[in-house]
C-alpha atoms as a PDB file:
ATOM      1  CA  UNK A   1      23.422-235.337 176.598  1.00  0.00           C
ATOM      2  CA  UNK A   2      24.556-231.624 176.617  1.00  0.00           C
ATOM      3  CA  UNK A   3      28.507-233.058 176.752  1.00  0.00           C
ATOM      4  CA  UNK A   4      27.449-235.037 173.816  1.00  0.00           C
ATOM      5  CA  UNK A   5      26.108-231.759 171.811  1.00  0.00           C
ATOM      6  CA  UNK A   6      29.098-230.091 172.548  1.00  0.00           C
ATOM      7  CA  UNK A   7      31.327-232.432 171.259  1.00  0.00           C
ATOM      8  CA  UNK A   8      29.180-232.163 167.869  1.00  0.00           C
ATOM      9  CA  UNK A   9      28.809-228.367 167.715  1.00  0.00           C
ATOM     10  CA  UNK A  10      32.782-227.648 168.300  1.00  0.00           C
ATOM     11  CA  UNK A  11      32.949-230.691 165.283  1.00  0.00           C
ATOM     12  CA  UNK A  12      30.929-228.889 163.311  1.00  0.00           C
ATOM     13  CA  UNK A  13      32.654-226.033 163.594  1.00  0.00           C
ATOM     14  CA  UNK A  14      36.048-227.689 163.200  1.00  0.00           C
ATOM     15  CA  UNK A  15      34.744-229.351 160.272  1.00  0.00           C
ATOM     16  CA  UNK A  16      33.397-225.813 158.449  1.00  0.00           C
ATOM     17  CA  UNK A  17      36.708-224.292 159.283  1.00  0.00           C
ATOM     18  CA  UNK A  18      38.660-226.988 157.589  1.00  0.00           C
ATOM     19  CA  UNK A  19      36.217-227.049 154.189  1.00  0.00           C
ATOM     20  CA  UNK A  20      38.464-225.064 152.384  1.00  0.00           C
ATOM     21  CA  UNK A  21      41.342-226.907 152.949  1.00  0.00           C
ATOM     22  CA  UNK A  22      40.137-229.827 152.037  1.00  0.00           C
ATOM     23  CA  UNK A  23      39.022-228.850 148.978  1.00  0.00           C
ATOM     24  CA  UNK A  24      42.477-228.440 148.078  1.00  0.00           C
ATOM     25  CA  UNK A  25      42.963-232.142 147.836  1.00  0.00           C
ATOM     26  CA  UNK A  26      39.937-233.080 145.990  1.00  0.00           C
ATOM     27  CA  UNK A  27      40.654-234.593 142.562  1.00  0.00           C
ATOM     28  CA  UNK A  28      39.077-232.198 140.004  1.00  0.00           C
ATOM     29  CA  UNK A  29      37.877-232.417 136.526  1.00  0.00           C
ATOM     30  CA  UNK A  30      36.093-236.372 136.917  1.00  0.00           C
ATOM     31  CA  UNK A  31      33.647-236.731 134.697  1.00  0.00           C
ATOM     32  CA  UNK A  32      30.095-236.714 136.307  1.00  0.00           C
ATOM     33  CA  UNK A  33      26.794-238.288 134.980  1.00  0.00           C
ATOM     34  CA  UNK A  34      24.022-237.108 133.131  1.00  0.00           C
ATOM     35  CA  UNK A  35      25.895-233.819 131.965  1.00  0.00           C
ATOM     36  CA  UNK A  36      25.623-233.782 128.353  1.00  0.00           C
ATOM     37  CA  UNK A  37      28.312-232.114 126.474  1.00  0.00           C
ATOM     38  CA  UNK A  38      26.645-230.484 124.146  1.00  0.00           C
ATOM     39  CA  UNK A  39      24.811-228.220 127.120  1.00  0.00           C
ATOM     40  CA  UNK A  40      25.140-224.448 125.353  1.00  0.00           C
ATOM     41  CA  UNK A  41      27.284-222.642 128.261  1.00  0.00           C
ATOM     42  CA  UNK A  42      28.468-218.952 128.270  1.00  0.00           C
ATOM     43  CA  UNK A  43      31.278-217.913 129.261  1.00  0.00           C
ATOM     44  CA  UNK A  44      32.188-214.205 130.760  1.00  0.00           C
ATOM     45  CA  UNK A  45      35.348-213.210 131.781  1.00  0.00           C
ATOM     46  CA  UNK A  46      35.788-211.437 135.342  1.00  0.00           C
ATOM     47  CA  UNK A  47      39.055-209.480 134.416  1.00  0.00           C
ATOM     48  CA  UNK A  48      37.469-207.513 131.971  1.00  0.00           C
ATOM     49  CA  UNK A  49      36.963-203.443 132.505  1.00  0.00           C
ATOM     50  CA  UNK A  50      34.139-202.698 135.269  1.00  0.00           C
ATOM     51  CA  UNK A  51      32.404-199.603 135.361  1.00  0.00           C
ATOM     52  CA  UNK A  52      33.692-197.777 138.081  1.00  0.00           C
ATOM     53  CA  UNK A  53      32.227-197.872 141.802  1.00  0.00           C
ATOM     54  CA  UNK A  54      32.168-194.318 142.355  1.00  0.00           C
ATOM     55  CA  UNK A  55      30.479-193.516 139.118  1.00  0.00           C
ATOM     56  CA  UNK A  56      26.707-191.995 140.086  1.00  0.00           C
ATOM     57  CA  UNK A  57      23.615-194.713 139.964  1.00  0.00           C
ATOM     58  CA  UNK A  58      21.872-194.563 136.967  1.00  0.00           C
ATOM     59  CA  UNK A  59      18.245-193.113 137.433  1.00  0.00           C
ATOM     60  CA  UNK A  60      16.281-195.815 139.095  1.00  0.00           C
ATOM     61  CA  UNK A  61      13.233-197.306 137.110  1.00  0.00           C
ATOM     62  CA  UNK A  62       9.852-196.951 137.902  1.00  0.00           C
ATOM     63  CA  UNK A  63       8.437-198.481 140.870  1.00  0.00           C
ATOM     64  CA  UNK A  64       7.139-202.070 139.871  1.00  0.00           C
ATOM     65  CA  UNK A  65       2.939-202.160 139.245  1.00  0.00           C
ATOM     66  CA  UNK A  66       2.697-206.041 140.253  1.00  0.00           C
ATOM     67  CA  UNK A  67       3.709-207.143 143.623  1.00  0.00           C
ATOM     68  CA  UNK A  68       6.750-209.003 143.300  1.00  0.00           C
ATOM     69  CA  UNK A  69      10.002-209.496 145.600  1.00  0.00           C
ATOM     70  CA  UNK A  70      13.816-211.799 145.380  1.00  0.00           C
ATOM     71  CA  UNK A  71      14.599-213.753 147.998  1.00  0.00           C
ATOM     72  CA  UNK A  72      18.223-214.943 149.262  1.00  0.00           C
ATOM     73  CA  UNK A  73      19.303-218.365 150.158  1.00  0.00           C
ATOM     74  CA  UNK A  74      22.529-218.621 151.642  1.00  0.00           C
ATOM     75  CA  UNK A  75      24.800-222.486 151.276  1.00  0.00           C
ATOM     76  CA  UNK A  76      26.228-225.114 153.923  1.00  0.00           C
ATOM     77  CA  UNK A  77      28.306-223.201 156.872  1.00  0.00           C
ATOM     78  CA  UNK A  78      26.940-219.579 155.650  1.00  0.00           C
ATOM     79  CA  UNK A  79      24.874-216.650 156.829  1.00  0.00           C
ATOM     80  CA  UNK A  80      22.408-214.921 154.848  1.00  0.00           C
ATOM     81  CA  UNK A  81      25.520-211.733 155.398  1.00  0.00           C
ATOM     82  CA  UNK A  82      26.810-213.390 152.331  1.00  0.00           C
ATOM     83  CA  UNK A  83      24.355-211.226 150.393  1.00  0.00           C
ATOM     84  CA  UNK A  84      25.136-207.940 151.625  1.00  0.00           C
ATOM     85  CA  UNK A  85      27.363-206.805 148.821  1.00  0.00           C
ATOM     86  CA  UNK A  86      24.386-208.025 145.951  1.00  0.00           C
ATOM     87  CA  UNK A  87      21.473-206.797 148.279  1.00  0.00           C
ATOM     88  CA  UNK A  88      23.434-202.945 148.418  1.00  0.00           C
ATOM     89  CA  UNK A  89      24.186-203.165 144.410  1.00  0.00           C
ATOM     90  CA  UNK A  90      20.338-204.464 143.232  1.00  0.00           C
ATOM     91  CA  UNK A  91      19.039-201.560 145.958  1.00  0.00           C
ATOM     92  CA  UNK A  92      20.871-198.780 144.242  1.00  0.00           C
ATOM     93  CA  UNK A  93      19.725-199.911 140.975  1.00  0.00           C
ATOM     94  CA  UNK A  94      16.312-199.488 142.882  1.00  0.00           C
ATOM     95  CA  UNK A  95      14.951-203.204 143.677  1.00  0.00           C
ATOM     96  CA  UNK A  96      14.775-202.503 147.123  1.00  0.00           C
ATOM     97  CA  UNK A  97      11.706-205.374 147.990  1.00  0.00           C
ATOM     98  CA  UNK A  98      14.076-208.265 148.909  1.00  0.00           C
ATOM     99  CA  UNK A  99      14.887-210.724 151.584  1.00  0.00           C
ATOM    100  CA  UNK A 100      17.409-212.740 152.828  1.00  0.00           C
ATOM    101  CA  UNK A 101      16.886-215.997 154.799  1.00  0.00           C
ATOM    102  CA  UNK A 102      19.394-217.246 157.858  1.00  0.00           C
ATOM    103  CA  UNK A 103      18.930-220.922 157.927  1.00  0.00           C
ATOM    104  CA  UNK A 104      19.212-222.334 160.901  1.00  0.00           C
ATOM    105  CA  UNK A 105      22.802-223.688 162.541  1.00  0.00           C
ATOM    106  CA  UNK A 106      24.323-222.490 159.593  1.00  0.00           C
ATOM    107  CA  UNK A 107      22.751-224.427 156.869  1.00  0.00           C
ATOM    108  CA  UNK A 108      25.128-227.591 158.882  1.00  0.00           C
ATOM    109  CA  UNK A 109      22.636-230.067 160.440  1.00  0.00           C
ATOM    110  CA  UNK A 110      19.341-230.074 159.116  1.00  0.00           C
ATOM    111  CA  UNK A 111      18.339-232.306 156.068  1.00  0.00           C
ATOM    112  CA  UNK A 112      18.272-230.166 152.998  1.00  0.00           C
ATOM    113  CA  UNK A 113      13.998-230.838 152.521  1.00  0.00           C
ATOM    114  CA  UNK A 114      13.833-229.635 156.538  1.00  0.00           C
ATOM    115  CA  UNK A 115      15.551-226.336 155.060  1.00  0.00           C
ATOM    116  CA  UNK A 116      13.240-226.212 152.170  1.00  0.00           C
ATOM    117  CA  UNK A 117      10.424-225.676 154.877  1.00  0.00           C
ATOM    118  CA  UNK A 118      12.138-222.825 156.176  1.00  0.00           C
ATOM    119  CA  UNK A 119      12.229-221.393 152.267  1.00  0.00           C
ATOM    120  CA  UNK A 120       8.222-222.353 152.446  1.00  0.00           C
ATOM    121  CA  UNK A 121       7.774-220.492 155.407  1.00  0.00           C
ATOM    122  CA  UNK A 122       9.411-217.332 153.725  1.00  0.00           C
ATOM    123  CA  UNK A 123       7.719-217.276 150.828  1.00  0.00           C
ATOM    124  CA  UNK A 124       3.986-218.140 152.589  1.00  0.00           C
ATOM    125  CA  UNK A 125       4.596-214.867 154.518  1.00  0.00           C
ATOM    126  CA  UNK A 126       5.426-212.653 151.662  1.00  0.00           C
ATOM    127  CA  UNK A 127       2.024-214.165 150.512  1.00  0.00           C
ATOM    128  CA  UNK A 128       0.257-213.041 153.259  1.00  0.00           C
ATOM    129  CA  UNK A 129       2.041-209.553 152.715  1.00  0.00           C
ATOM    130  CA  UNK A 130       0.465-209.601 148.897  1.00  0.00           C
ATOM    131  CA  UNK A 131       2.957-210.770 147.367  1.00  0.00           C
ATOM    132  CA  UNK A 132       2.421-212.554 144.223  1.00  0.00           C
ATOM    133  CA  UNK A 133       5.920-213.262 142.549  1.00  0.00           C
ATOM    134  CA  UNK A 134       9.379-214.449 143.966  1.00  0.00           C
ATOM    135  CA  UNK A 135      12.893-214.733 141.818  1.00  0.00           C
ATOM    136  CA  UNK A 136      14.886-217.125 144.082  1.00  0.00           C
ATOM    137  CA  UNK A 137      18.241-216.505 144.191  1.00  0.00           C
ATOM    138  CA  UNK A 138      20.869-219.565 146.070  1.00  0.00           C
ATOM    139  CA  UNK A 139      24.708-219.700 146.297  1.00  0.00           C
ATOM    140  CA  UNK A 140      25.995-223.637 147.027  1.00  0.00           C
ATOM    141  CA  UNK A 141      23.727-225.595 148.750  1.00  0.00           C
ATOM    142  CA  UNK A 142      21.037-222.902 148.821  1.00  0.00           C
ATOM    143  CA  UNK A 143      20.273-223.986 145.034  1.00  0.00           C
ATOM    144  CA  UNK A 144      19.506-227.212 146.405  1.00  0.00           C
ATOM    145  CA  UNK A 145      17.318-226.323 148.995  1.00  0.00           C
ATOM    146  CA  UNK A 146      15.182-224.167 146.404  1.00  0.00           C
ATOM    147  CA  UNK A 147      14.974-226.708 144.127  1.00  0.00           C
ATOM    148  CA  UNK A 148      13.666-229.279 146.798  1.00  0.00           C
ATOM    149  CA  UNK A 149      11.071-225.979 147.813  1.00  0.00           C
ATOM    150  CA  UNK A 150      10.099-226.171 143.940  1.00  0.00           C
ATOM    151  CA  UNK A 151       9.694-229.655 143.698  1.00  0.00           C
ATOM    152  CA  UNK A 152       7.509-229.869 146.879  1.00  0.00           C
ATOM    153  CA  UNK A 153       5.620-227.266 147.660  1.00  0.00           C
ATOM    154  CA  UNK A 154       1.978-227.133 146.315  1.00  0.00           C
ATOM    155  CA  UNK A 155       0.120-227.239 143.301  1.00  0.00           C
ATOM    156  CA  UNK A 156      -1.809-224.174 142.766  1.00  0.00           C
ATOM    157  CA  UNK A 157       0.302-221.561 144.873  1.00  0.00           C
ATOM    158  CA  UNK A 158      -0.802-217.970 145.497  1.00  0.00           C
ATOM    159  CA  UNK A 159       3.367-217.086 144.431  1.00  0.00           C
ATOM    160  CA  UNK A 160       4.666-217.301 141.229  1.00  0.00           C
ATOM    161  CA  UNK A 161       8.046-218.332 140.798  1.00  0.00           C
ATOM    162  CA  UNK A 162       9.366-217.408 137.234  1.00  0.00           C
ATOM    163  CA  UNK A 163      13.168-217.613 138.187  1.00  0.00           C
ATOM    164  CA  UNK A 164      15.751-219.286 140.095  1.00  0.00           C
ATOM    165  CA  UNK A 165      19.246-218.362 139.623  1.00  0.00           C
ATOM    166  CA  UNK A 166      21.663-221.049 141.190  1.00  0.00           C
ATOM    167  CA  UNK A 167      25.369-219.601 142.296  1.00  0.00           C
ATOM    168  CA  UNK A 168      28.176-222.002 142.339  1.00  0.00           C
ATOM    169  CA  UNK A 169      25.195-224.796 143.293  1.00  0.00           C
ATOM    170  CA  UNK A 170      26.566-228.177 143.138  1.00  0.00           C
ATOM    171  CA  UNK A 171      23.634-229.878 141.284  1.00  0.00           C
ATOM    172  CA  UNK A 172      25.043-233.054 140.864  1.00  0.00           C
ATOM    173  CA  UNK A 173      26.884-233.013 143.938  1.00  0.00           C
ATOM    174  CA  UNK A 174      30.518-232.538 145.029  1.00  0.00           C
ATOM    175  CA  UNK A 175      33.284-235.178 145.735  1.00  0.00           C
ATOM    176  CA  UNK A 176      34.217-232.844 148.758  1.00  0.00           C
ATOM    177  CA  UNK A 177      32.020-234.311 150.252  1.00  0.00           C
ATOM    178  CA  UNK A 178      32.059-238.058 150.087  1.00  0.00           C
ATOM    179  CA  UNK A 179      35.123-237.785 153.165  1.00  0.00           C
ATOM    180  CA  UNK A 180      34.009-239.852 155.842  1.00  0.00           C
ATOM    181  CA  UNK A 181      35.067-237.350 158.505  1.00  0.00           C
ATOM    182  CA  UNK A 182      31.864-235.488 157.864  1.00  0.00           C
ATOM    183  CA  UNK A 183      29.475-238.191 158.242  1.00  0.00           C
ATOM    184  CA  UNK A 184      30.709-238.966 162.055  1.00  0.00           C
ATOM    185  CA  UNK A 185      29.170-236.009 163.262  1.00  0.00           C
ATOM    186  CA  UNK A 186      25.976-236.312 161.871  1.00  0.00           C
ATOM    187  CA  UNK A 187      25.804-233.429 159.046  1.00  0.00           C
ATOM    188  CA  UNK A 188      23.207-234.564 157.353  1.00  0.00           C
ATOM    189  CA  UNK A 189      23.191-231.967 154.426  1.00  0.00           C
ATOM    190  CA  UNK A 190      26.731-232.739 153.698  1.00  0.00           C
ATOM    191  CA  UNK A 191      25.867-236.261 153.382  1.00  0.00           C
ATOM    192  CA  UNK A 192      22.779-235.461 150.943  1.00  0.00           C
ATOM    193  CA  UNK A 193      25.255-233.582 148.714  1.00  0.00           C
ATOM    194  CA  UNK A 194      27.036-236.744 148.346  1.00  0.00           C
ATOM    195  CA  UNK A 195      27.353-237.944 144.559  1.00  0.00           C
ATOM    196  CA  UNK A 196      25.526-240.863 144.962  1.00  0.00           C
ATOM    197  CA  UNK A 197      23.161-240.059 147.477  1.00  0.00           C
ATOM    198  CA  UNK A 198      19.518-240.509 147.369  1.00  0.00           C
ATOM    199  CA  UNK A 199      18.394-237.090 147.949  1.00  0.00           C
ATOM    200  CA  UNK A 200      20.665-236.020 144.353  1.00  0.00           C
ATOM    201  CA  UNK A 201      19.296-238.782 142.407  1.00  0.00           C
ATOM    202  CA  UNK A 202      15.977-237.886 142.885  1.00  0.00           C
ATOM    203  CA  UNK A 203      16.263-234.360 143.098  1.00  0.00           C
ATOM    204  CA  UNK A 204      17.572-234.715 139.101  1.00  0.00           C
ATOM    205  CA  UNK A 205      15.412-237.140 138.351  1.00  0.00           C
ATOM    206  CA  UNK A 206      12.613-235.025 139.209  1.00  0.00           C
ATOM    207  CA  UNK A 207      14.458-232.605 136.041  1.00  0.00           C
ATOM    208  CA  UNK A 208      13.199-229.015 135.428  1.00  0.00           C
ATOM    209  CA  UNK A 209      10.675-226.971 137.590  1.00  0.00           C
ATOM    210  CA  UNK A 210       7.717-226.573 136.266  1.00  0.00           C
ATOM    211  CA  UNK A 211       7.171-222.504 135.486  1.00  0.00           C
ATOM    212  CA  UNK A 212      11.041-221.232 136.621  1.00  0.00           C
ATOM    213  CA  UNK A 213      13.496-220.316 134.291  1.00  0.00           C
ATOM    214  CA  UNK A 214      16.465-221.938 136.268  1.00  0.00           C
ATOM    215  CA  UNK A 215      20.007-219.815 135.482  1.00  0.00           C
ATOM    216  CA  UNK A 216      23.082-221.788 136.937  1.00  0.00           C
ATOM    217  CA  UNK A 217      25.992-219.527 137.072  1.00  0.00           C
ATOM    218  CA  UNK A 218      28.839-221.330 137.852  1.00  0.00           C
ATOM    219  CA  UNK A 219      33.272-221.375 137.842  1.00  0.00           C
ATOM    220  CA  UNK A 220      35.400-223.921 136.598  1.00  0.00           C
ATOM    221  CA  UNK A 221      38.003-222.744 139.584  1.00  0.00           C
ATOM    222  CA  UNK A 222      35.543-223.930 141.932  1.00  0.00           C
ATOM    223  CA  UNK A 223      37.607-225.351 145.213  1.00  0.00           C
ATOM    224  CA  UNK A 224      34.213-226.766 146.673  1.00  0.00           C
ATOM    225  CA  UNK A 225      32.537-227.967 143.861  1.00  0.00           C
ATOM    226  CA  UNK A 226      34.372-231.066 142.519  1.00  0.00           C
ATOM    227  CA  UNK A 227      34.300-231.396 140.247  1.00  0.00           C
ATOM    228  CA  UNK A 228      32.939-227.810 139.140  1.00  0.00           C
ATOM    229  CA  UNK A 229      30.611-229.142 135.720  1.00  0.00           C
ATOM    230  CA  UNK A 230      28.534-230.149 138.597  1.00  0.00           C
ATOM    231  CA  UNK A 231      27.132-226.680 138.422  1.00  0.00           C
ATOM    232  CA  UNK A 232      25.965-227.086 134.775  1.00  0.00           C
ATOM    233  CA  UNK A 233      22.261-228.422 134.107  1.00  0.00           C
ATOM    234  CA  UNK A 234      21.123-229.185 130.627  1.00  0.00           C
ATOM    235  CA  UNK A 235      17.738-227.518 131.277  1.00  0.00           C
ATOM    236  CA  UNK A 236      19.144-224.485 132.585  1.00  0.00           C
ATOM    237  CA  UNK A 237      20.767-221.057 131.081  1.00  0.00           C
ATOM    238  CA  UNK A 238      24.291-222.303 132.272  1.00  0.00           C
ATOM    239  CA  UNK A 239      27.058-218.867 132.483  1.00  0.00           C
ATOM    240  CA  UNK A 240      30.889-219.742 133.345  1.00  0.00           C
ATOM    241  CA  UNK A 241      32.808-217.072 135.385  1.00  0.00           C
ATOM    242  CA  UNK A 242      36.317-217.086 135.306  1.00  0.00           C
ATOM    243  CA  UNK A 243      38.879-214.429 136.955  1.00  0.00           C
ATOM    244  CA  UNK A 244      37.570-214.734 140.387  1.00  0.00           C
ATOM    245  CA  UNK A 245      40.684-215.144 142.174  1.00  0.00           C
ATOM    246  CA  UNK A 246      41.606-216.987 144.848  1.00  0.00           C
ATOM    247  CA  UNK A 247      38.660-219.128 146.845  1.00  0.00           C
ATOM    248  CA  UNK A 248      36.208-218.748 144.224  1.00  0.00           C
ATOM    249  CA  UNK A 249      33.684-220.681 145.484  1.00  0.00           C
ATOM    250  CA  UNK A 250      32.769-218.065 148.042  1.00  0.00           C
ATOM    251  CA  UNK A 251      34.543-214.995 145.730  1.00  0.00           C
ATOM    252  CA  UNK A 252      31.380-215.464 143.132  1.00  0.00           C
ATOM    253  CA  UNK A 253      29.040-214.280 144.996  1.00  0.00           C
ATOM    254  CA  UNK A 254      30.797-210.650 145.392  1.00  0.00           C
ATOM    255  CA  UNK A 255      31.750-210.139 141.753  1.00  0.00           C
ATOM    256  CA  UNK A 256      30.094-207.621 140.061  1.00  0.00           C
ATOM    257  CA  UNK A 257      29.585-209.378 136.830  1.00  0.00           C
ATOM    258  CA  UNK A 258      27.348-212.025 138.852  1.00  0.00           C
ATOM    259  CA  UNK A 259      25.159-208.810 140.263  1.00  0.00           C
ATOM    260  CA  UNK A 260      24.503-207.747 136.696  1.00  0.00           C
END
């Protein structure tokens, strides 16, 4: 009934307002499965100098010969506005062929392989446009969903897709989100980024992508991620951020050292 959808919109709502809080009373730093500890991991600290902002652009490079393009995934509760501040640096430095995907409700309801569909959709129309190459790049969930894209989509497809860079992507899930408040109002994506779920088992158990260099850039501050080695894959190029201040789940994906 409309009542009935009501009730679950303002709950999802309620329930993205509140994810930050309750992140505060997660237990961080378990151990979680199938992270070897031996995975190479760099670290780069945030806090260092930055070359200032209002220091001119270097001269842009040539225009690219082959016809490639990056595409944005936002995570759970987002907007695809969480790429502004990237979209504006990588543009100045003169990769201007990019695009940014709004999934739909938020990134809150739909299953995380529905999503993955809308990431197919993307990608078939930049094929139509010519294009032949995509670098994926996902903060949170959104590294899920592209991974689920790359595991599904295929054989044989016109678009190349040497890299995926995975922000702050909680690969083997989160304990955030194992609270049963979430799973009365049917947010299916949360549940699916459960731990133990189904949808992360076989997700890892599917292991690398065949043809993508997969970069997981990741912060052991994370207040969403819990705990944050969740982020690290031993296939992947795995960088540690630190210095990010306060909420720096959300605070990665505006630091400058992430853009580079």
């Amino acid at each position: 009934s409309k009542q009935a959808d009501g009730l679950r919109d303002d709950a999802l709502r309620n329930a993205g307002s509140t994810l930050g809080s309750a992140a505060g009373g997660m237990q961080v730093g378990e151990n979680v499965s199938n992270i070897p500890t031996d995975t190479p991991i760099e670290t780069i600290n945030t806090n260092d100098d930055l070359p200032r902002q209002d220091e001119p652009p270097q001269e842009s490079a040539p225009p690219v010969q082959d016809k490639s393009a990056i595409v944005f995934v936002h995570g759970w509760n987002s907007t695809d506005d969480v790429w502004n501040d990237m979209r504006s640096y990588l543009s100045a430095k003169g990769l201007n062929r990019h695009a940014a995907i709004d999934l739909p409700g938020r990134g809150l309801v739909q299953p995380i392989p529905d999503l993955a569909q809308k990431l197919a959709v993307t990608i078939n129309g930049l094929a139509a446009q010519g294009v032949t190459k995509v670098s994926l790049v996902s903060h949170s969930m959104g590294g899920l969903v592209c991974r689920e894209y790359l595991r599904t989509r295929p054989a044989g497809h016109s678009v190349a897709i040497p890299t995926l860079i995975t922000i702050a992507t909680p690969h083997h899930g989160t304990q955030l989100f194992t609270q049963d408040c979430f799973e009365l109002i049917g947010c299916t994506p949360r549940m699916q980024m459960n731990p133990d779920s189904d949808f992360i088992k076989s997700i890892n158990a599917a292991g690398a992508p065949s043809g993508t260099k997969v970069v997981s850039i990741w912060t052991p501050d994370d207040e969403v991620v819990s705990p944050p080695t969740s982020c690290v894959v031993s296939w992947a190029k795995n960088y540690k951020i630190t210095g990010l201040g306060s909420k720096p789940h959300s605070a990665i994906v505006r630091s400058p050292h992430v853009f580079e």
